[in-house]
C-alpha atoms as a PDB file:
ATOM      1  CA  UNK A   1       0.000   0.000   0.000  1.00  0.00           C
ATOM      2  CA  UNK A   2       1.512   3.608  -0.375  1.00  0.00           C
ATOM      3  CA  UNK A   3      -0.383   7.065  -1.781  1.00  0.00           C
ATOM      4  CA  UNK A   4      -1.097   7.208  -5.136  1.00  0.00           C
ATOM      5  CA  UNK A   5       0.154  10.759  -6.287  1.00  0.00           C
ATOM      6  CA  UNK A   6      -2.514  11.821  -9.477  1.00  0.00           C
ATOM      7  CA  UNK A   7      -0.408  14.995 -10.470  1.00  0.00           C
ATOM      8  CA  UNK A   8       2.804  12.319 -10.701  1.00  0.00           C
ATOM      9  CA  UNK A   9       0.918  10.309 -12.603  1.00  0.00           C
ATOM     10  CA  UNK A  10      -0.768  12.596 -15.295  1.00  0.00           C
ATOM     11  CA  UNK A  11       2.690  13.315 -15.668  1.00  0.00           C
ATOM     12  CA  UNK A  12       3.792  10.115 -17.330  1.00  0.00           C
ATOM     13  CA  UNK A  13       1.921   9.903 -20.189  1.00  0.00           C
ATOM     14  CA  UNK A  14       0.786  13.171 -22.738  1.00  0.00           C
ATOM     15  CA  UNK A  15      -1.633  11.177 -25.238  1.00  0.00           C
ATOM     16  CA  UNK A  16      -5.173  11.809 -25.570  1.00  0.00           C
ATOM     17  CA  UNK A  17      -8.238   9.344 -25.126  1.00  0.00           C
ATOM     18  CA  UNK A  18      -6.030   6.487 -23.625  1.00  0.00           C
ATOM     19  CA  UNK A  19      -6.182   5.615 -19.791  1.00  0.00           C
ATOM     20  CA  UNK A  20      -3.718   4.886 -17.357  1.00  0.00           C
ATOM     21  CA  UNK A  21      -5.059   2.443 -14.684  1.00  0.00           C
ATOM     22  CA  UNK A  22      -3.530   3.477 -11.147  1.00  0.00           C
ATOM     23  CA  UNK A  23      -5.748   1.547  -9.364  1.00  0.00           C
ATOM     24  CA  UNK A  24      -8.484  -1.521  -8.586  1.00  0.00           C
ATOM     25  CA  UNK A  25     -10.708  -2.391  -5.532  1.00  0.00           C
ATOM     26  CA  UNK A  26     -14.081  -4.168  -5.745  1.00  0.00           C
ATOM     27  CA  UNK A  27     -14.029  -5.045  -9.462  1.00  0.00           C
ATOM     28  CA  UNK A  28     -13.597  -1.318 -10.161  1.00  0.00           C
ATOM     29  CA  UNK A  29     -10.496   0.435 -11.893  1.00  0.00           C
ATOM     30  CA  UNK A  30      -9.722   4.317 -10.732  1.00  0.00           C
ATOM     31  CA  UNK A  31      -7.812   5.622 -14.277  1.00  0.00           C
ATOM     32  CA  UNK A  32      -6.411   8.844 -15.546  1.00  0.00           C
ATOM     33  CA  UNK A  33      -7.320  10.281 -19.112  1.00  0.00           C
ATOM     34  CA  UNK A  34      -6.347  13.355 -20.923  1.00  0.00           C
ATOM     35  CA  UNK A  35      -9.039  14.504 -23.484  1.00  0.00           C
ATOM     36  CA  UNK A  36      -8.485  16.643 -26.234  1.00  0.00           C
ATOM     37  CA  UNK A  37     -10.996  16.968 -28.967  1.00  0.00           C
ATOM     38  CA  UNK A  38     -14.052  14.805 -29.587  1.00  0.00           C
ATOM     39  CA  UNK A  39     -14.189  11.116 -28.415  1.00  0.00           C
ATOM     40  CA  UNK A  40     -16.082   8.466 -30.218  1.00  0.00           C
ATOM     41  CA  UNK A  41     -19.674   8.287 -29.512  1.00  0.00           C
ATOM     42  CA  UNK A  42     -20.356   4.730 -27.691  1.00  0.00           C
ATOM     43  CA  UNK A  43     -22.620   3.100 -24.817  1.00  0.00           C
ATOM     44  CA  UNK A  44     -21.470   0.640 -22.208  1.00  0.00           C
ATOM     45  CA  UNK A  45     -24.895  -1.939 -22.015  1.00  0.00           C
ATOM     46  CA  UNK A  46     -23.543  -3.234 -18.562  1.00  0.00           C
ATOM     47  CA  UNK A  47     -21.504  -0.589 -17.601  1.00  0.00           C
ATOM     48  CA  UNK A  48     -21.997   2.740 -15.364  1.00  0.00           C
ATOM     49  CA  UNK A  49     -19.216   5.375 -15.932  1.00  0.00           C
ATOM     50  CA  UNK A  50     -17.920   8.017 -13.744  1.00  0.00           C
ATOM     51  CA  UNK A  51     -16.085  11.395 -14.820  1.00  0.00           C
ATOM     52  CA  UNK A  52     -13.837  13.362 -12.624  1.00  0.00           C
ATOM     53  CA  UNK A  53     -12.405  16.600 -13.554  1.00  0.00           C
ATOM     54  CA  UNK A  54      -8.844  17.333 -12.536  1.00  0.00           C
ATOM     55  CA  UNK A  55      -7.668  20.024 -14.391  1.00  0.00           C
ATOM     56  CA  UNK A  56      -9.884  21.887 -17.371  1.00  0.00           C
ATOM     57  CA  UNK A  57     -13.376  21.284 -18.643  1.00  0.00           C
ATOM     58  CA  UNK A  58     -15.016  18.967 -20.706  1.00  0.00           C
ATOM     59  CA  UNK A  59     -18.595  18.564 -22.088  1.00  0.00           C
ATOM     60  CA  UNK A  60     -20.318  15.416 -22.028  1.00  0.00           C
ATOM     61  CA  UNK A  61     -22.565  15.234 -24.740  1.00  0.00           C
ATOM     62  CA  UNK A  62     -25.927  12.945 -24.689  1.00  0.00           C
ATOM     63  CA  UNK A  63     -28.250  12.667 -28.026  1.00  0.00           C
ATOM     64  CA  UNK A  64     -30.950  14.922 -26.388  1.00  0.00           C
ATOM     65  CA  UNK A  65     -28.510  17.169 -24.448  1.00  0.00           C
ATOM     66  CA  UNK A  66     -24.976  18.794 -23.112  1.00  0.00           C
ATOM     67  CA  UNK A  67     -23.661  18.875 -19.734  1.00  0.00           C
ATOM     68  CA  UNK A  68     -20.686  21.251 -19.080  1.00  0.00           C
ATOM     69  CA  UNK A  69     -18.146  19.930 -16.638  1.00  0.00           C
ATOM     70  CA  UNK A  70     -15.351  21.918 -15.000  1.00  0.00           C
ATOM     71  CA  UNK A  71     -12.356  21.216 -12.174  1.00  0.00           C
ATOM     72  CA  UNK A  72     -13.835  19.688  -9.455  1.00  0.00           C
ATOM     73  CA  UNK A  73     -17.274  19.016 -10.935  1.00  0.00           C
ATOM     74  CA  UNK A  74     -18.184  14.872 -11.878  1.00  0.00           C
ATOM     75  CA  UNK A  75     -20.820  12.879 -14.097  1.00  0.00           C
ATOM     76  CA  UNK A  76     -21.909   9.555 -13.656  1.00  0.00           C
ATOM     77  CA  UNK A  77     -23.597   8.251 -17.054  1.00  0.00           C
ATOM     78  CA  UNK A  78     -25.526   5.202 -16.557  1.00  0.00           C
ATOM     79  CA  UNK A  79     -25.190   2.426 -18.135  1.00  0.00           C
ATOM     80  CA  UNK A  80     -26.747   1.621 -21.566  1.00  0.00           C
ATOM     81  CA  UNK A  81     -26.544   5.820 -22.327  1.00  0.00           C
ATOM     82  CA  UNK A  82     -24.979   6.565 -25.623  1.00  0.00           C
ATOM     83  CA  UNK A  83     -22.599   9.414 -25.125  1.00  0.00           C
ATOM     84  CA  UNK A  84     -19.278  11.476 -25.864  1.00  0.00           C
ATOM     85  CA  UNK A  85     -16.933  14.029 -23.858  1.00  0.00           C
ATOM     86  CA  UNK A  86     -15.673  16.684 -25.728  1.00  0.00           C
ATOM     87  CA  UNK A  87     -12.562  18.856 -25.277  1.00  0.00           C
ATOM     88  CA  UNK A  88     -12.015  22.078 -26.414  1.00  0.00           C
ATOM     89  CA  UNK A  89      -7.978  21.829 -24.596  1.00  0.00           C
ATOM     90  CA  UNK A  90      -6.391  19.459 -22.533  1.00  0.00           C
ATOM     91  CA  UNK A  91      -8.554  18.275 -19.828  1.00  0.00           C
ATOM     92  CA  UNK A  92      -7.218  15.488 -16.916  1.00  0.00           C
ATOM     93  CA  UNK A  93     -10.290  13.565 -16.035  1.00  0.00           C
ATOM     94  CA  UNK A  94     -10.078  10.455 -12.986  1.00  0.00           C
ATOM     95  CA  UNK A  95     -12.627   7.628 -14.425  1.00  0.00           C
ATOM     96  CA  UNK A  96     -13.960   4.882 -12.292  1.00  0.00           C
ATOM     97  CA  UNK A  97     -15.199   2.469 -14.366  1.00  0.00           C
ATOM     98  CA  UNK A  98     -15.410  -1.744 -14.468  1.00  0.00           C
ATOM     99  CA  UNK A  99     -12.531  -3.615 -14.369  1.00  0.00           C
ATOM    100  CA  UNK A 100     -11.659  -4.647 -18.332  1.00  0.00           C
ATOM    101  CA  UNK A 101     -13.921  -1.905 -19.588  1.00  0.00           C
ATOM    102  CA  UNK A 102     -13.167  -0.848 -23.178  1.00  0.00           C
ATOM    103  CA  UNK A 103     -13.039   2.753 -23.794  1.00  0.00           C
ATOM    104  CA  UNK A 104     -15.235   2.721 -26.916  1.00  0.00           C
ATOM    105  CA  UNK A 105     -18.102   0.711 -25.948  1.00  0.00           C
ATOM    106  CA  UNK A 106     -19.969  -2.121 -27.059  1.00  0.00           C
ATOM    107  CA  UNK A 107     -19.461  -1.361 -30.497  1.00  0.00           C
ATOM    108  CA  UNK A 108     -16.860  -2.066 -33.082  1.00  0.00           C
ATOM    109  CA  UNK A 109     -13.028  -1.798 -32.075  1.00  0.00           C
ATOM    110  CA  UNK A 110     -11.345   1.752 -33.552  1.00  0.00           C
ATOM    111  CA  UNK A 111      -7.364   3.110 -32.907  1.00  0.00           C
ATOM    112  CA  UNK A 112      -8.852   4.496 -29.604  1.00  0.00           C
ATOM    113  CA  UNK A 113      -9.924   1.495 -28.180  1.00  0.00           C
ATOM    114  CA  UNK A 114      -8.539   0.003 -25.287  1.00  0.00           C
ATOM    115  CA  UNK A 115      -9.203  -0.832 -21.905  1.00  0.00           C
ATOM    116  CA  UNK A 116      -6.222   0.721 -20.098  1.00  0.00           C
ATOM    117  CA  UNK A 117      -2.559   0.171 -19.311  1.00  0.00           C
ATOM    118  CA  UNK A 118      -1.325   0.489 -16.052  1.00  0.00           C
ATOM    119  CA  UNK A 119       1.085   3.626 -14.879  1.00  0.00           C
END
């Protein structure tokens, strides 16, 4: 056991739309991402997903609707909802997610999927 440090972390890796696991417990994973740009749009049928932000803003965008995230501020979408964060600059997000959960849903595989590599 020792402290994980997040700013250390975010520091190892610059890419975009690829996370870093740091962590498990319970079946869950605790990642890091960096967004930049527009993600894929994809649902996770089993899945819930939860957004952190660290540093920037993101929008998370639903079909029907927006929601505007900032430093600080978190989403949980539930499972089965199609949607897609957004980043107008770099944003550091913490995810909690499902152990093995791939990025881009349940849909076909794309260069951006993956389920994580550990930091």
């Amino acid at each position: 056991m020792q402290n994980i440090d997040l700013k250390e972390k975010l520091s190892c890796f610059s890419d975009h739309w690829s996370p870093r696991i740091i962590a498990s417990l319970n079946g869950q994973e605790v990642k890091l991402a960096k967004f930049e740009g527009a993600f894929d749009w994809h649902a996770h049928a089993e899945a819930d997903e939860m957004f952190l932000v660290l540093e920037g803003s993101f929008t998370m965008e639903f079909r029907d609707h927006s929601v505007e995230l900032s430093k600080g501020q978190m989403i949980v979408v539930p499972k089965g909802v199609e949607h897609r964060p957004v980043a107008e600059t770099v944003c550091s997000v913490l995810l909690v997610e499902p152990a093995g959960l791939v990025n881009t849903g349940d849909g076909e595989e794309t260069e951006r999927t993956t389920s994580g590599t550990w930091i």
